[in-house]
C-alpha atoms as a PDB file:
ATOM      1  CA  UNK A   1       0.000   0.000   0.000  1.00  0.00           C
ATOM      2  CA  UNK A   2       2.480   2.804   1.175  1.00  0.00           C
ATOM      3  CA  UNK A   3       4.716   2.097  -2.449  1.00  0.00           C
ATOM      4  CA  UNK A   4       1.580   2.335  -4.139  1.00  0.00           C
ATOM      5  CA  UNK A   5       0.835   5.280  -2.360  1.00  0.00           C
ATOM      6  CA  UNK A   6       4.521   6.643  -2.968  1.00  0.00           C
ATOM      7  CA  UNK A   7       3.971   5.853  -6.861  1.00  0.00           C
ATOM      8  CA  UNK A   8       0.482   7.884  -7.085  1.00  0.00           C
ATOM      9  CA  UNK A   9       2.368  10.927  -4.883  1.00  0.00           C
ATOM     10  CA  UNK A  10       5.339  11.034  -7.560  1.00  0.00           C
ATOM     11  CA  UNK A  11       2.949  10.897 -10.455  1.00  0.00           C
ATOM     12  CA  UNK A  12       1.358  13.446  -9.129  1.00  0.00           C
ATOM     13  CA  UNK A  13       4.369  15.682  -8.505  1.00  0.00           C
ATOM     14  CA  UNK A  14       5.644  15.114 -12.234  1.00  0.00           C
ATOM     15  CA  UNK A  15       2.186  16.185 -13.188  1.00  0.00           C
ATOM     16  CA  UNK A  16       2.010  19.283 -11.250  1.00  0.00           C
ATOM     17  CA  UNK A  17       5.864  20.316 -12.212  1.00  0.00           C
ATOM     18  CA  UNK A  18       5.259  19.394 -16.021  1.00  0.00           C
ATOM     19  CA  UNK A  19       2.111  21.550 -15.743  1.00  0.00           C
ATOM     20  CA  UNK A  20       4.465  24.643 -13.560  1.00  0.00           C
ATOM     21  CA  UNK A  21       6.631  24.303 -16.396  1.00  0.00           C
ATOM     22  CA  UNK A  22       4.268  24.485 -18.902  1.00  0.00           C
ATOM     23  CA  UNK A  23       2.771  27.575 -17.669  1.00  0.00           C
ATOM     24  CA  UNK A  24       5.889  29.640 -17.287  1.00  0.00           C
ATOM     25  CA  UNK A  25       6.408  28.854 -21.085  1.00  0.00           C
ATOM     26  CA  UNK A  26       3.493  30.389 -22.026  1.00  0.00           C
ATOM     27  CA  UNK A  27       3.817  33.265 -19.632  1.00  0.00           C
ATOM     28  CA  UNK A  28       7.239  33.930 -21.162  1.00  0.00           C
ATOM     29  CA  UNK A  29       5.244  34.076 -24.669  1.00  0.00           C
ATOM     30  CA  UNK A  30       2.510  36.169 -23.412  1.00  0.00           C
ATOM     31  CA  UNK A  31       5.453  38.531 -22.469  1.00  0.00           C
ATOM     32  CA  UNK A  32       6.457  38.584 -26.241  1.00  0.00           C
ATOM     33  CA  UNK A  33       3.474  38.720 -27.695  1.00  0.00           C
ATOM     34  CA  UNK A  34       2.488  41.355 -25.418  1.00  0.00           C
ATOM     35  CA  UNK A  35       5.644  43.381 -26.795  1.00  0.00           C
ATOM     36  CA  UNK A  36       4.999  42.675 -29.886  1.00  0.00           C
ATOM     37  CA  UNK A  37       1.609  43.666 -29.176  1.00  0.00           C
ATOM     38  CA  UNK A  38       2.625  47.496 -28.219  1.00  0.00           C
ATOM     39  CA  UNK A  39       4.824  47.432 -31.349  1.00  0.00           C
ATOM     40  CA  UNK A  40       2.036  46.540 -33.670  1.00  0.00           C
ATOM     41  CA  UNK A  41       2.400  43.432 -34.716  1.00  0.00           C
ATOM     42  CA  UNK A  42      -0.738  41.956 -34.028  1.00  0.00           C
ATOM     43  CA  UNK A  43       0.421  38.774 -36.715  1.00  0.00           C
ATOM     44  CA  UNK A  44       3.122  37.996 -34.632  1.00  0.00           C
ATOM     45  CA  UNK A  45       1.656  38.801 -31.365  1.00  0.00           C
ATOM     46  CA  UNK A  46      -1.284  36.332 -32.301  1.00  0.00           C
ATOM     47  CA  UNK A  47       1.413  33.788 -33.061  1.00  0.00           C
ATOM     48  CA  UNK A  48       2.793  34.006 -29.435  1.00  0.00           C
ATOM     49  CA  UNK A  49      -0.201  34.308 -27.767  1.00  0.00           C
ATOM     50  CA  UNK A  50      -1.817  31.084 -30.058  1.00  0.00           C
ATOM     51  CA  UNK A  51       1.394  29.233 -29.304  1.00  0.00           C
ATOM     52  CA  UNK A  52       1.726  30.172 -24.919  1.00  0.00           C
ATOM     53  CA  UNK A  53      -2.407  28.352 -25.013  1.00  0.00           C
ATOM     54  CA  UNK A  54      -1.314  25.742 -26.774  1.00  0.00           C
ATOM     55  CA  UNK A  55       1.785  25.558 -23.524  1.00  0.00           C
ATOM     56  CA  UNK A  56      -1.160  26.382 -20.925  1.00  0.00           C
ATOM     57  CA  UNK A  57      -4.713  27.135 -21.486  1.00  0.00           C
ATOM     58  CA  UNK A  58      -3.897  28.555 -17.579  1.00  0.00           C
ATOM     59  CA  UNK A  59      -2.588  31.319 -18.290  1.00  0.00           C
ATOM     60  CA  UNK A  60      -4.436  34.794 -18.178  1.00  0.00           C
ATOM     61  CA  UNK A  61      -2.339  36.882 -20.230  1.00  0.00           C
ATOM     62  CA  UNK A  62      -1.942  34.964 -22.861  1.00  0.00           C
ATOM     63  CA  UNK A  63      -6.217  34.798 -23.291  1.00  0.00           C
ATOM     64  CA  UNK A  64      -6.040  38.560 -23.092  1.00  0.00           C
ATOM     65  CA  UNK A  65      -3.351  39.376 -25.479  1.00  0.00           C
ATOM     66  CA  UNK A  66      -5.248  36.701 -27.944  1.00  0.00           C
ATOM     67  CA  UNK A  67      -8.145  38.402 -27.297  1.00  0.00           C
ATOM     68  CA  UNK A  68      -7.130  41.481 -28.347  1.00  0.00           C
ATOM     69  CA  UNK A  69      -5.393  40.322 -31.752  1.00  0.00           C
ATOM     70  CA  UNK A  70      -9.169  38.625 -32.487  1.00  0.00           C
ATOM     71  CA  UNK A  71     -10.874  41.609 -32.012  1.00  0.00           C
ATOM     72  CA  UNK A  72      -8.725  43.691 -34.141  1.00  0.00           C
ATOM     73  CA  UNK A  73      -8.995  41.545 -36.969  1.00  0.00           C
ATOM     74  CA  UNK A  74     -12.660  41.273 -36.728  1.00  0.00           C
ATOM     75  CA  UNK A  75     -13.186  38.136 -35.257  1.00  0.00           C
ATOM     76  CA  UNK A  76     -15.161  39.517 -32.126  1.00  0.00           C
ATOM     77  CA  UNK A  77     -16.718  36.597 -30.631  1.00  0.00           C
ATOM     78  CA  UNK A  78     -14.296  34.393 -29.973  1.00  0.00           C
ATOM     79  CA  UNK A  79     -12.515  37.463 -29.064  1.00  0.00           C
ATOM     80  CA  UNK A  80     -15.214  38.026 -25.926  1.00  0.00           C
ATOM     81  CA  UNK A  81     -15.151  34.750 -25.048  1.00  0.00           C
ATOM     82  CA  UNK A  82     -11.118  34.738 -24.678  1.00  0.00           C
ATOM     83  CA  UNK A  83     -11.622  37.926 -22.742  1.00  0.00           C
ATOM     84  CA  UNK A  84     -14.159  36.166 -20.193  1.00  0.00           C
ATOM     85  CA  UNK A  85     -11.672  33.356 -19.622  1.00  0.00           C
ATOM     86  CA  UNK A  86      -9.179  36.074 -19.285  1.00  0.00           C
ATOM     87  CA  UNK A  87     -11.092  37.950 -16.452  1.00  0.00           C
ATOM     88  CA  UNK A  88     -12.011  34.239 -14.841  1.00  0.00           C
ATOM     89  CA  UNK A  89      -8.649  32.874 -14.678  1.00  0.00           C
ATOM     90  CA  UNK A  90      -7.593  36.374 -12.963  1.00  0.00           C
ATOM     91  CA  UNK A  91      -9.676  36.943 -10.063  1.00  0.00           C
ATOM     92  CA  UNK A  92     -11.160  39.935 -12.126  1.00  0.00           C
ATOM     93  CA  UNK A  93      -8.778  41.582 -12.747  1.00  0.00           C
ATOM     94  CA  UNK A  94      -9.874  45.175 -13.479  1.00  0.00           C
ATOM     95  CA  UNK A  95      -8.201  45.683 -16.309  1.00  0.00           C
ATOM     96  CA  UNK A  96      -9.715  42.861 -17.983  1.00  0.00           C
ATOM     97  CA  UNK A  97     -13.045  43.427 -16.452  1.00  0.00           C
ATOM     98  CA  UNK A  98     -12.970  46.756 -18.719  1.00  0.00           C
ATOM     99  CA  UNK A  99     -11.705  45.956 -21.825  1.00  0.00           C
ATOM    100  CA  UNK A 100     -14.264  43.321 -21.423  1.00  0.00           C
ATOM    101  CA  UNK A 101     -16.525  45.914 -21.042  1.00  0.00           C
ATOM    102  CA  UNK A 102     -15.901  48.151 -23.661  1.00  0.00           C
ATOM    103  CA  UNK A 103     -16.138  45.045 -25.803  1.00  0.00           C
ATOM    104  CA  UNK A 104     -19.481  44.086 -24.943  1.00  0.00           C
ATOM    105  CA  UNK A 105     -20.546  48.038 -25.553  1.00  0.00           C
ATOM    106  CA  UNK A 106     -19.273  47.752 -28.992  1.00  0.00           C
ATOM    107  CA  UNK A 107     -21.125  44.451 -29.856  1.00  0.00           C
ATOM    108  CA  UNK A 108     -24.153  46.540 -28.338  1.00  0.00           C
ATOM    109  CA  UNK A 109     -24.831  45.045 -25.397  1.00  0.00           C
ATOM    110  CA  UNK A 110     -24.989  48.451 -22.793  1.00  0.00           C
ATOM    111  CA  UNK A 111     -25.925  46.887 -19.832  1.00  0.00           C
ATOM    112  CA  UNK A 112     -23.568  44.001 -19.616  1.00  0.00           C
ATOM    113  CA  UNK A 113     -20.885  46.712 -20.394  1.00  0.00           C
ATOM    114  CA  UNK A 114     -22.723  49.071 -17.682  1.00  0.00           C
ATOM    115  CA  UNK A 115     -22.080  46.151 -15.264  1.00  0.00           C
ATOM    116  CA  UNK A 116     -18.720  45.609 -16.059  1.00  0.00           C
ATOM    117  CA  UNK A 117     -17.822  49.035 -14.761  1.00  0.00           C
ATOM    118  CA  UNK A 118     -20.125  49.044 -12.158  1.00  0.00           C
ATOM    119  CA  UNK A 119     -18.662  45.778 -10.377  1.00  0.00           C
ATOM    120  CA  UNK A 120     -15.186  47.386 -11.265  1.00  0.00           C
ATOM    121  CA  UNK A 121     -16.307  51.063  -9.209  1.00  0.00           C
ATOM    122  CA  UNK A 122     -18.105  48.723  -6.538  1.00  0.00           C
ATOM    123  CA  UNK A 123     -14.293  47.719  -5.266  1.00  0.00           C
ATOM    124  CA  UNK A 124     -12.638  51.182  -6.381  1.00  0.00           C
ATOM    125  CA  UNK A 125     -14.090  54.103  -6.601  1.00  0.00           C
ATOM    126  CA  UNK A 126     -11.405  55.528  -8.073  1.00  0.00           C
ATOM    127  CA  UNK A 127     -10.904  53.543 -11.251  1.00  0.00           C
ATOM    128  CA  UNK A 128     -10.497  55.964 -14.547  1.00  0.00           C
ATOM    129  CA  UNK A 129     -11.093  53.250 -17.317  1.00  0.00           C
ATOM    130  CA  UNK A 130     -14.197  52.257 -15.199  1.00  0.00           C
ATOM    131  CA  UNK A 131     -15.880  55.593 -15.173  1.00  0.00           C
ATOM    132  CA  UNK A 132     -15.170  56.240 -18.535  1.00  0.00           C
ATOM    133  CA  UNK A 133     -16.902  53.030 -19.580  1.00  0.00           C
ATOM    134  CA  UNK A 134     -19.603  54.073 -17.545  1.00  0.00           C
ATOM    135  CA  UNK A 135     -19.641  57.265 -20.026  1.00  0.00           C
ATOM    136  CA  UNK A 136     -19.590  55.457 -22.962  1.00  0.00           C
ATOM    137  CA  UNK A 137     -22.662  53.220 -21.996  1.00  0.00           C
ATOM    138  CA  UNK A 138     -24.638  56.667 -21.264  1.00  0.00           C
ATOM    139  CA  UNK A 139     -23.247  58.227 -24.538  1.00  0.00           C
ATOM    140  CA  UNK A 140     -24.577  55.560 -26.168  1.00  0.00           C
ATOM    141  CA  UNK A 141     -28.042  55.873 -25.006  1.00  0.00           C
ATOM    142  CA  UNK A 142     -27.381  59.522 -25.735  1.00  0.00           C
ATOM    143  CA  UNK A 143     -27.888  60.573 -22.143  1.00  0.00           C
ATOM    144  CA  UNK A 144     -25.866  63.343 -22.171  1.00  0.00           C
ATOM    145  CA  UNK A 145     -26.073  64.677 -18.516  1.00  0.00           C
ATOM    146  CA  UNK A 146     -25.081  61.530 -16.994  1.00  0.00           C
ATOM    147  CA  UNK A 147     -22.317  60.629 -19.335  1.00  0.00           C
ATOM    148  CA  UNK A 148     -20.909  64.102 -19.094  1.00  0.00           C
ATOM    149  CA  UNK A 149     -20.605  63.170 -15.296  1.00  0.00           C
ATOM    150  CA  UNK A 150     -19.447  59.706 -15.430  1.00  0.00           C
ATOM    151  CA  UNK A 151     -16.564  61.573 -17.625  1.00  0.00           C
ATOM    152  CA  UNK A 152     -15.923  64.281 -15.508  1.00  0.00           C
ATOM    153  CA  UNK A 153     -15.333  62.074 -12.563  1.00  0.00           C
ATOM    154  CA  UNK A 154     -12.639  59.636 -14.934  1.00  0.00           C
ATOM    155  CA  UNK A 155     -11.008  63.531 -15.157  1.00  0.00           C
ATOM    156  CA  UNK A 156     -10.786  64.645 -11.910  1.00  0.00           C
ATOM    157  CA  UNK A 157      -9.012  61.132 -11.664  1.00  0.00           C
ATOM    158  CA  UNK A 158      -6.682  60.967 -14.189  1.00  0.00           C
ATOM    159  CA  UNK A 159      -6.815  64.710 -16.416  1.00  0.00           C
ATOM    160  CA  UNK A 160      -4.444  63.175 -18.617  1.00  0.00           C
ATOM    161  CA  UNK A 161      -7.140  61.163 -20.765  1.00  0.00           C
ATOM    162  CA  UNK A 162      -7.125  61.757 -24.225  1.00  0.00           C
ATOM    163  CA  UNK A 163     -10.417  59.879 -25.359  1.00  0.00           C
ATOM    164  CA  UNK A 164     -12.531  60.888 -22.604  1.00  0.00           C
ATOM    165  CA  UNK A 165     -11.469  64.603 -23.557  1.00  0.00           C
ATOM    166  CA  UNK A 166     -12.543  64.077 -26.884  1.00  0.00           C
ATOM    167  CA  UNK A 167     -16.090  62.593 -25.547  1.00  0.00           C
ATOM    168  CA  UNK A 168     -16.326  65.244 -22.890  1.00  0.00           C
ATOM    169  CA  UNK A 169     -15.752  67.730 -26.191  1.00  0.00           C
ATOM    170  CA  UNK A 170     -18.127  66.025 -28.245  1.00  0.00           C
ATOM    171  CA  UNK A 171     -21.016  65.752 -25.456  1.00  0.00           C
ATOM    172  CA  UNK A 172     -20.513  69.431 -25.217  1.00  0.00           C
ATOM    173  CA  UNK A 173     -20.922  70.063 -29.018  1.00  0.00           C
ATOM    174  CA  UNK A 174     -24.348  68.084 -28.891  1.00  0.00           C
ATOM    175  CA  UNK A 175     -25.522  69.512 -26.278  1.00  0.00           C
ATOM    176  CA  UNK A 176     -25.099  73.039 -27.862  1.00  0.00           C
ATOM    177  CA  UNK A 177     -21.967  74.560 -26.329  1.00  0.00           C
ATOM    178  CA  UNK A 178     -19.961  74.655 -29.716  1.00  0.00           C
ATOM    179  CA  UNK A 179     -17.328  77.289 -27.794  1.00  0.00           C
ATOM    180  CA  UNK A 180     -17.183  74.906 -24.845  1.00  0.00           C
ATOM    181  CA  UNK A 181     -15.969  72.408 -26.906  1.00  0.00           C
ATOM    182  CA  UNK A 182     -13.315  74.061 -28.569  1.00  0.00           C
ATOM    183  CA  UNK A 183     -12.218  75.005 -25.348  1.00  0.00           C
ATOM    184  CA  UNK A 184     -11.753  71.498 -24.606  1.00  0.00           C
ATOM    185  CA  UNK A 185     -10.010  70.725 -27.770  1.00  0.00           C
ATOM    186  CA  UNK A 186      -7.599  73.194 -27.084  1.00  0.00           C
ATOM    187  CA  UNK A 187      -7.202  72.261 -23.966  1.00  0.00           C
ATOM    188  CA  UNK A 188      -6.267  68.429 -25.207  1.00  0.00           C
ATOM    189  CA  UNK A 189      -4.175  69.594 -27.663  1.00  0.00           C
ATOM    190  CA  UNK A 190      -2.139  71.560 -24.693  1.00  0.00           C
ATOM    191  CA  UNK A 191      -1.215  68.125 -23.246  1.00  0.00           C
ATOM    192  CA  UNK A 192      -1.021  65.738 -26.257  1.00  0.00           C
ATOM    193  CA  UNK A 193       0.319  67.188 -29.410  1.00  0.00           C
ATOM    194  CA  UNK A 194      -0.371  64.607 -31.212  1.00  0.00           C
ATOM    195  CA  UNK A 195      -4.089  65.816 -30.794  1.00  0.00           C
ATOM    196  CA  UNK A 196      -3.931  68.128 -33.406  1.00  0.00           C
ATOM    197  CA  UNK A 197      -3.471  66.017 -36.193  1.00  0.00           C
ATOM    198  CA  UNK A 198      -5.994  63.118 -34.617  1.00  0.00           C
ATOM    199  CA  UNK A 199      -8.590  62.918 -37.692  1.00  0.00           C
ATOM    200  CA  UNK A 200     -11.787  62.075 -34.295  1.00  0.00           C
ATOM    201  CA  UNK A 201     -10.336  65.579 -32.662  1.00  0.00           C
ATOM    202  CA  UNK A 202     -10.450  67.143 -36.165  1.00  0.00           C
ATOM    203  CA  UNK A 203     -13.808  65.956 -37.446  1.00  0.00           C
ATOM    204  CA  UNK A 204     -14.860  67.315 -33.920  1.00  0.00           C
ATOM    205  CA  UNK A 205     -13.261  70.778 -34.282  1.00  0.00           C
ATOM    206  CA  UNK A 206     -14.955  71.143 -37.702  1.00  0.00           C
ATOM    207  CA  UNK A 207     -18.154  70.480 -36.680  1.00  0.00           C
ATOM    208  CA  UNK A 208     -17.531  72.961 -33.884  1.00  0.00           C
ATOM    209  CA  UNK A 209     -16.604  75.340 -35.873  1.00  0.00           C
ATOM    210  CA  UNK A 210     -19.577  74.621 -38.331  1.00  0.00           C
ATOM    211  CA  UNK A 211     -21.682  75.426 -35.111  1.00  0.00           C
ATOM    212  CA  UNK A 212     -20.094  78.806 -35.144  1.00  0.00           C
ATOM    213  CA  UNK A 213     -20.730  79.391 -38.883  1.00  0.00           C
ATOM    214  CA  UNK A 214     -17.019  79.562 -38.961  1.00  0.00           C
ATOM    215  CA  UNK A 215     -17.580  77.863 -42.280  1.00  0.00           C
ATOM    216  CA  UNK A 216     -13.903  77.992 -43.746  1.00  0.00           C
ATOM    217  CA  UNK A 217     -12.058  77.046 -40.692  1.00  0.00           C
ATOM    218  CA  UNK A 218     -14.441  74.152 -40.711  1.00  0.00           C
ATOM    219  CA  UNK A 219     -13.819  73.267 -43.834  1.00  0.00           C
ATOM    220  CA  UNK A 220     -10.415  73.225 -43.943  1.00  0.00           C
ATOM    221  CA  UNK A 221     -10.204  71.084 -40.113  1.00  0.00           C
ATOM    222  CA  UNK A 222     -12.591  68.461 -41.897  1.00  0.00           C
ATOM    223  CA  UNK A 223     -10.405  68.008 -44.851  1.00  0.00           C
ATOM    224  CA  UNK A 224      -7.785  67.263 -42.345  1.00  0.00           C
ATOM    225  CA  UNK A 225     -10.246  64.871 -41.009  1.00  0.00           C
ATOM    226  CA  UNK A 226     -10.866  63.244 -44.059  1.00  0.00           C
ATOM    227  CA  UNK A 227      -7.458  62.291 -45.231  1.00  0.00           C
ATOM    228  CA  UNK A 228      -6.325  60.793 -42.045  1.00  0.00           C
ATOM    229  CA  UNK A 229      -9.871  59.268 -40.607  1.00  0.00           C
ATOM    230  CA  UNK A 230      -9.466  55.510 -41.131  1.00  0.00           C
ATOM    231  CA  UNK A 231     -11.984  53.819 -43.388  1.00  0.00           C
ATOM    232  CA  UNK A 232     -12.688  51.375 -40.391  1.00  0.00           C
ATOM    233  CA  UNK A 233     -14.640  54.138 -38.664  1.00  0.00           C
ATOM    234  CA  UNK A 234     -17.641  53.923 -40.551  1.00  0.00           C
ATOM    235  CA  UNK A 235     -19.651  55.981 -38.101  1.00  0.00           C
ATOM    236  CA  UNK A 236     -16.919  58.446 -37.934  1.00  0.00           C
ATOM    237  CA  UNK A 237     -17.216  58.905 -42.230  1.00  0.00           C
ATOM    238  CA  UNK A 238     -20.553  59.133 -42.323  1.00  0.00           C
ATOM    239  CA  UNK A 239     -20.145  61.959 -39.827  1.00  0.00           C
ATOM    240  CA  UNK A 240     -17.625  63.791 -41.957  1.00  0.00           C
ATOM    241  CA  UNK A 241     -19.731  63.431 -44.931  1.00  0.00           C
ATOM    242  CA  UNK A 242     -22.705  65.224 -43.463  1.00  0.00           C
ATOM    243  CA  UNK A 243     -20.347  67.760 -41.645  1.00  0.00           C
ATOM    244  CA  UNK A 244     -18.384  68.374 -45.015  1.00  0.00           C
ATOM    245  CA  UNK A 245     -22.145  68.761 -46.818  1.00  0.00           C
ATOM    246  CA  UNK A 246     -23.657  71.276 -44.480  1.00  0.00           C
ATOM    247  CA  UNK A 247     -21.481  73.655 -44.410  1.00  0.00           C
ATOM    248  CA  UNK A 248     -21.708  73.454 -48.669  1.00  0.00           C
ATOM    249  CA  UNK A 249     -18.029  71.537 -49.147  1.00  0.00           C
ATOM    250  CA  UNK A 250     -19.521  68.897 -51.773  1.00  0.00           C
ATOM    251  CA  UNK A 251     -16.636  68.434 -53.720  1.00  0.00           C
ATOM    252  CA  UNK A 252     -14.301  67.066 -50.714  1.00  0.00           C
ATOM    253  CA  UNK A 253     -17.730  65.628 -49.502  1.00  0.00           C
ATOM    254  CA  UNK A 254     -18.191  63.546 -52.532  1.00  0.00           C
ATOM    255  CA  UNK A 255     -14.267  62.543 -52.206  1.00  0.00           C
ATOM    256  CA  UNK A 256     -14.648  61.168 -48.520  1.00  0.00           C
ATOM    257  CA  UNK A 257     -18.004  59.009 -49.797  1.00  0.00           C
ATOM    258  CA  UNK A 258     -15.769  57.364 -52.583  1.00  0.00           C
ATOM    259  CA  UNK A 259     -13.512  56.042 -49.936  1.00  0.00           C
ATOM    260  CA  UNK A 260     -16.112  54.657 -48.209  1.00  0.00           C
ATOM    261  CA  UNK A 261     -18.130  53.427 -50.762  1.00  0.00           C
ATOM    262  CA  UNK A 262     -15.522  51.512 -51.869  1.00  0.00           C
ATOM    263  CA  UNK A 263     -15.704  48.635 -49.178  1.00  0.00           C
ATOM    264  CA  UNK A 264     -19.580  49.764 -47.905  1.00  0.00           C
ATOM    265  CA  UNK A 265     -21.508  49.885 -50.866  1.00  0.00           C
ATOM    266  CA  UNK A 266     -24.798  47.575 -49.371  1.00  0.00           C
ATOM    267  CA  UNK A 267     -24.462  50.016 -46.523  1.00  0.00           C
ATOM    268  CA  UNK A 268     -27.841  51.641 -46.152  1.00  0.00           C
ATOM    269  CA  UNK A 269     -26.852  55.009 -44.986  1.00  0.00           C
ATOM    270  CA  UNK A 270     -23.843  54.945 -47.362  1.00  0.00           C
ATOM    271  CA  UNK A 271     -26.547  54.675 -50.101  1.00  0.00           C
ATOM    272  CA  UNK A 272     -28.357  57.498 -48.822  1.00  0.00           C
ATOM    273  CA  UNK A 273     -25.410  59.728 -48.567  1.00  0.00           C
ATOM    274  CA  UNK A 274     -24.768  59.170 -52.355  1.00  0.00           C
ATOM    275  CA  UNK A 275     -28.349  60.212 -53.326  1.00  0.00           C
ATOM    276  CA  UNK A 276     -28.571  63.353 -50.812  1.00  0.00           C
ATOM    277  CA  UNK A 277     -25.216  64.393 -53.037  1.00  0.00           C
ATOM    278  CA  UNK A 278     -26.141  63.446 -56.293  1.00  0.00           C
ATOM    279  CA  UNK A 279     -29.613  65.717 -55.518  1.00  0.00           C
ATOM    280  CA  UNK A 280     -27.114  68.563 -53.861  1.00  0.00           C
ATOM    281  CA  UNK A 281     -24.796  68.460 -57.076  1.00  0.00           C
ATOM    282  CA  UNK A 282     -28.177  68.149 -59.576  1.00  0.00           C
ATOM    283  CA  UNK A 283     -29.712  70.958 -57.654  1.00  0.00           C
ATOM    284  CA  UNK A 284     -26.503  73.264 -58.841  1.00  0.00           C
ATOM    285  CA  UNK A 285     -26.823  72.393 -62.267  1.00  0.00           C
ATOM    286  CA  UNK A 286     -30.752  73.015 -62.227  1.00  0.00           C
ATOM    287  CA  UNK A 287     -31.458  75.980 -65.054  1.00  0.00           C
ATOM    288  CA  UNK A 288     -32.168  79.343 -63.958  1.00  0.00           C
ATOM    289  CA  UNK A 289     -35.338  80.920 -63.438  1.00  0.00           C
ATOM    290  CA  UNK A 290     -36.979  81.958 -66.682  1.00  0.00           C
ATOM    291  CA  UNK A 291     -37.430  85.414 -67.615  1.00  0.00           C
ATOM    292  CA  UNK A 292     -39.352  87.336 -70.169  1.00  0.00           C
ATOM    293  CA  UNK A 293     -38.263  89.669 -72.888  1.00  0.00           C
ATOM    294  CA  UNK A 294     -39.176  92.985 -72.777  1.00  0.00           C
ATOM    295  CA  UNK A 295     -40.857  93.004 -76.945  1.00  0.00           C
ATOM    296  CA  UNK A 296     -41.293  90.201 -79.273  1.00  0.00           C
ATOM    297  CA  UNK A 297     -38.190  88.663 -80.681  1.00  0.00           C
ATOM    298  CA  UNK A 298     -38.087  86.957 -84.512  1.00  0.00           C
ATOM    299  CA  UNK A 299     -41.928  86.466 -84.396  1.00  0.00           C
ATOM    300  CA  UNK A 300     -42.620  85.765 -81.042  1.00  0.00           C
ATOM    301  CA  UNK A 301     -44.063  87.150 -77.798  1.00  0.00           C
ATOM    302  CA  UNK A 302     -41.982  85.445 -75.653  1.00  0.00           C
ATOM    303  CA  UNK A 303     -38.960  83.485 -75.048  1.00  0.00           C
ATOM    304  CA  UNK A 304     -38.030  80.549 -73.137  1.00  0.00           C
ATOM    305  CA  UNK A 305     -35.664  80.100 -70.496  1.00  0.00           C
ATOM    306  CA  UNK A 306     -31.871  80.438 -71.114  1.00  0.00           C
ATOM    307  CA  UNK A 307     -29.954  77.137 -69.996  1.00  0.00           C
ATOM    308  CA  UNK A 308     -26.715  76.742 -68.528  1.00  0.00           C
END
């Protein structure tokens, strides 16, 4: 019995050390693909991540990190379901709790996202990312007052937040303080540089400005927009579009809708956008008024309309 015994207890020891071993071999690749990650290279980083599983499906980091390298190329849910193993396997870890979050609010489901931050804020208060999740769930439910808060509060936490400046900005604009919001924009800009060439911070300045009927600085921060906005922001072009077509730019309108029609044509609102600027552009070559002569000319009483 007791070498029996002894035999099971080894066994057991070579499994758990295999299985220690085994895990710090993918942690080590989670640490690449992590760097690798940062430096985008999401092909290799999936590649490291893919291969530190297929060492230990045990280990958090590496569910994350392959998480995140689904989700950017599209593949969103198997990327939520990585990310729920991810926040399992950690305890709940925060970070993961959030980025699980914002995941679910993309894919459009507000309250599980709502909850994410919520059970985040329930353990610290003081959580940035949280709050400005809980922003982005009220944003998109278009309740401005309480996301406006929920964003305030990530601020007075961390003031060095790019992307909840640019939502506190754009909350602003909606809800009719056009000044405010450059304000804000400037203010961004102060701390980030690299805000002034960001084509969301741009497309938000020119519609700003469009507020103000400050029609050709408008037009010329949406052009900006519209050569560096990625075609991936769909939302974001169709926004431009109508910005760059209210304020009369149709040309450079018409040039941001051919880069998006050309991988969104079945898009409904895409469609639209081409007929509201095929009626704006038909509507400028309509013919003038007619007019009448003052006497009879070759014959006749009257003549018709001149054409363009």
């Amino acid at each position: 019995m007791l070498v029996v015994l002894a035999i099971h207890s080894g066994c057991r020891n070579f499994v758990q050390r295999k299985s220690n071993s085994q895990l710090v071999a993918a942690r080590q690749l989670s640490l690449r693909g992590a760097d690798a990650l940062q430096r985008s290279r999401t092909h290799d980083a999936e590649l490291l991540f893919s291969e530190a599983l297929r060492n230990s499906p045990l280990d958090e980091r590496a569910h994350w990190g392959y998480a995140s390298t689904l989700w950017k190329r599209g593949d969103q849910q198997r990327a939520v379901e990585h990310m729920r193993e991810a926040v399992r396997l950690s305890g709940r870890n925060p970070e993961f709790v959030v980025r699980l979050g914002e995941m679910n609010l993309e894919m459009g489901a507000r309250k599980e996202a709502y909850q994410d931050a919520i059970s985040v804020l329930s353990i610290n208060r003081n959580h940035a990312e949280a709050w400005a999740l809980v922003g982005d769930t009220h944003q998109a439910e278009r309740d401005w007052p309480a996301a406006h808060e929920a964003y305030e509060r990530a601020l007075l936490i961390r003031s060095d937040f790019p992307r909840v400046q640019l939502a506190r900005a754009e909350i602003l604009r909606h809800t009719g303080r056009p000044q405010s919001a450059l304000a804000a924009l400037d203010r961004m800009t102060d701390l980030h540089t690299a805000a002034s060439t960001d084509p969301e911070a741009l497309l938000v300045r020119g519609m700003a400005l469009a507020d103000l009927n400050r029609n050709a600085e408008a037009a010329e921060s949406l052009a900006l927009a519209s050569e560096k906005m990625p075609n991936s922001l769909i939302d974001k072009q169709i926004q431009l579009v109508h910005a760059q077509h209210r304020i009369g730019e149709l040309v450079p309108a018409r040039m941001t809708l051919g880069r998006l029609i050309a991988s969104n044509t079945s898009n409904p609102e895409v469609q639209r956008l081409q007929s509201m600027l095929d009626m704006s552009f038909a509507h400028l070559s309509e013919p003038s008024e007619p007019f009448r002569m003052a006497g009879p000319v070759l014959g006749t009483d009257t003549i018709g309309p001149l054409r363009r």
